[in-house]
Protein backbone atom coordinates (compact mmCIF):
# COMPACT_ATOMS: atom_id res chain seq x y z
CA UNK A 1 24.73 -75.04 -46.78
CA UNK A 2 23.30 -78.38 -45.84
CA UNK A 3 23.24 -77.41 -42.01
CA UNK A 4 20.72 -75.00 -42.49
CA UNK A 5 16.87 -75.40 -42.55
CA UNK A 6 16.18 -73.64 -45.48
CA UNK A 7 18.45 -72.41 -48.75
CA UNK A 8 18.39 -68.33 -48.76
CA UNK A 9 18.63 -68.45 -52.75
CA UNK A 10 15.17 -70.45 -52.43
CA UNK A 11 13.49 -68.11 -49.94
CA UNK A 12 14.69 -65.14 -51.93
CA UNK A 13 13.10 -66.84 -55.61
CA UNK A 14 9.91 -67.92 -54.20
CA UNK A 15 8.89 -64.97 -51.88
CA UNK A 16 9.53 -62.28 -55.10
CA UNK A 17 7.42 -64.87 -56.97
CA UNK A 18 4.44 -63.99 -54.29
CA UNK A 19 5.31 -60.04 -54.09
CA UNK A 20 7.16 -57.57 -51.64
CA UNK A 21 10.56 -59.46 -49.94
CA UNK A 22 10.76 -56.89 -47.70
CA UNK A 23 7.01 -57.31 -46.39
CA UNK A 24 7.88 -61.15 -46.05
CA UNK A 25 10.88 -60.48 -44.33
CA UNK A 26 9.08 -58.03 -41.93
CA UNK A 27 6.51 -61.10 -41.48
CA UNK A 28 9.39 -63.63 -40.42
CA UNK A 29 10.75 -61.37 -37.70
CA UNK A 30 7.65 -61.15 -36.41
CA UNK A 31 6.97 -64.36 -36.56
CA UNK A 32 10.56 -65.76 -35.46
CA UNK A 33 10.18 -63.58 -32.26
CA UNK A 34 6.96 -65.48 -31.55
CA UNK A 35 8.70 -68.47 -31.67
CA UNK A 36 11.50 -67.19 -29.41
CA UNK A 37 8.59 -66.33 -26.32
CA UNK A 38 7.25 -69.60 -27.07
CA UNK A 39 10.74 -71.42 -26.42
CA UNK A 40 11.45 -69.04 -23.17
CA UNK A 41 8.20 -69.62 -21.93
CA UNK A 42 9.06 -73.33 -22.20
CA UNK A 43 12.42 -72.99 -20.93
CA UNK A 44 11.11 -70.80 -17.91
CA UNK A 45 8.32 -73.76 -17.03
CA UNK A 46 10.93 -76.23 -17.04
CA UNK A 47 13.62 -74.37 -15.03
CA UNK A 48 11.08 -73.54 -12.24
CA UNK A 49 10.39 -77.44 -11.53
CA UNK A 50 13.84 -78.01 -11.10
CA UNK A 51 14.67 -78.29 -7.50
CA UNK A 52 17.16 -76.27 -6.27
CA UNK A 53 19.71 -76.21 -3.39
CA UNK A 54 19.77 -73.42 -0.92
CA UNK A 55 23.49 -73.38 -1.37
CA UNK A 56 23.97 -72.99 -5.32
CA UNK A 57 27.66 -71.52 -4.74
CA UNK A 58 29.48 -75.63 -4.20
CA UNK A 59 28.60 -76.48 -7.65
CA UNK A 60 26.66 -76.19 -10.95
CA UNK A 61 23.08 -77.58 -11.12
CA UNK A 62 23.37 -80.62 -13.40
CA UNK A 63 19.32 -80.79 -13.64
CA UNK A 64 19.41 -77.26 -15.30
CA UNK A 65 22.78 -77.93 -16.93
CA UNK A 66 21.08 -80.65 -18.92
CA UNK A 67 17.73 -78.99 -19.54
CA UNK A 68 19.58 -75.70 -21.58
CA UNK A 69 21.33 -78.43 -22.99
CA UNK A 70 18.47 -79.80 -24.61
CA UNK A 71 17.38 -75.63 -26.02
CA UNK A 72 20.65 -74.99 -27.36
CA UNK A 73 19.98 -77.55 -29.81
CA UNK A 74 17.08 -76.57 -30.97
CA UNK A 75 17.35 -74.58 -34.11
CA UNK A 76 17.14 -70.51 -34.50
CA UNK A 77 13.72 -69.13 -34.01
CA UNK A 78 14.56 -67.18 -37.49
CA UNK A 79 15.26 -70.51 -39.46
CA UNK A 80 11.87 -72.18 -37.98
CA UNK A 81 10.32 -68.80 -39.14
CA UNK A 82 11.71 -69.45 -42.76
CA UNK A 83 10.69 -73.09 -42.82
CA UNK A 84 7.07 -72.17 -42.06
CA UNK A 85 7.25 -69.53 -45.48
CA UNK A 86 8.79 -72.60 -47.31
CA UNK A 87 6.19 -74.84 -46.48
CA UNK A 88 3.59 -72.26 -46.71
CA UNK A 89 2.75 -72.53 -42.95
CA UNK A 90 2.62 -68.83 -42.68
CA UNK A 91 0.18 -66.43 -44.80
CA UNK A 92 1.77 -62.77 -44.81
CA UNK A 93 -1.23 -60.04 -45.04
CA UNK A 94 0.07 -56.21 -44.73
CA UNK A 95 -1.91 -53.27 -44.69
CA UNK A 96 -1.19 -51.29 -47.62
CA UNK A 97 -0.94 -47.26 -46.48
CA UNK A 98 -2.35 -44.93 -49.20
């Protein structure tokens, strides 16, 4: 459990303390897909000043090799999502329908 960002059990007790899981759950897919366009908007910058070859077929690109590199190790858009609940980064609102 210690790899992760945040504990589940502690996400689960506090969010039922504030009101509707589900609603909060709703609010961190939105928000974790955010994060996700954010990251392959940064990833798609970075890629594009890489020079490339006019003949990619002899070999990998090292340049981009080491630039995914570097995004794989960032953590889940979903767990940065959580953190930002956890740290009360992220105010849910929802429109109640009646």
């Amino acid at each position: 459990m210690s790899t992760y960002i945040v504990n589940p059990v502690e996400v689960r007790m506090k969010e039922s303390s504030k009101g509707s899981i589900y609603q909060s759950i709703v609010a961190m897919g939105i928000r974790a897909r955010q994060i996700n366009d954010q990251i392959k908007m940064q990833l798609t910058a970075r890629m594009e000043n890489v020079e490339t070859d006019a003949d990619e077929s002899e070999g990998p690109n090292y340049d981009k090799l080491a630039i995914s590199r570097e995004f794989d190790v960032l953590p889940k858009p979903i767990f940065i999502a959580m953190k930002e609940v956890m740290d009360d980064q992220l105010n849910v609102r929802m429109n109640d329908e009646k």
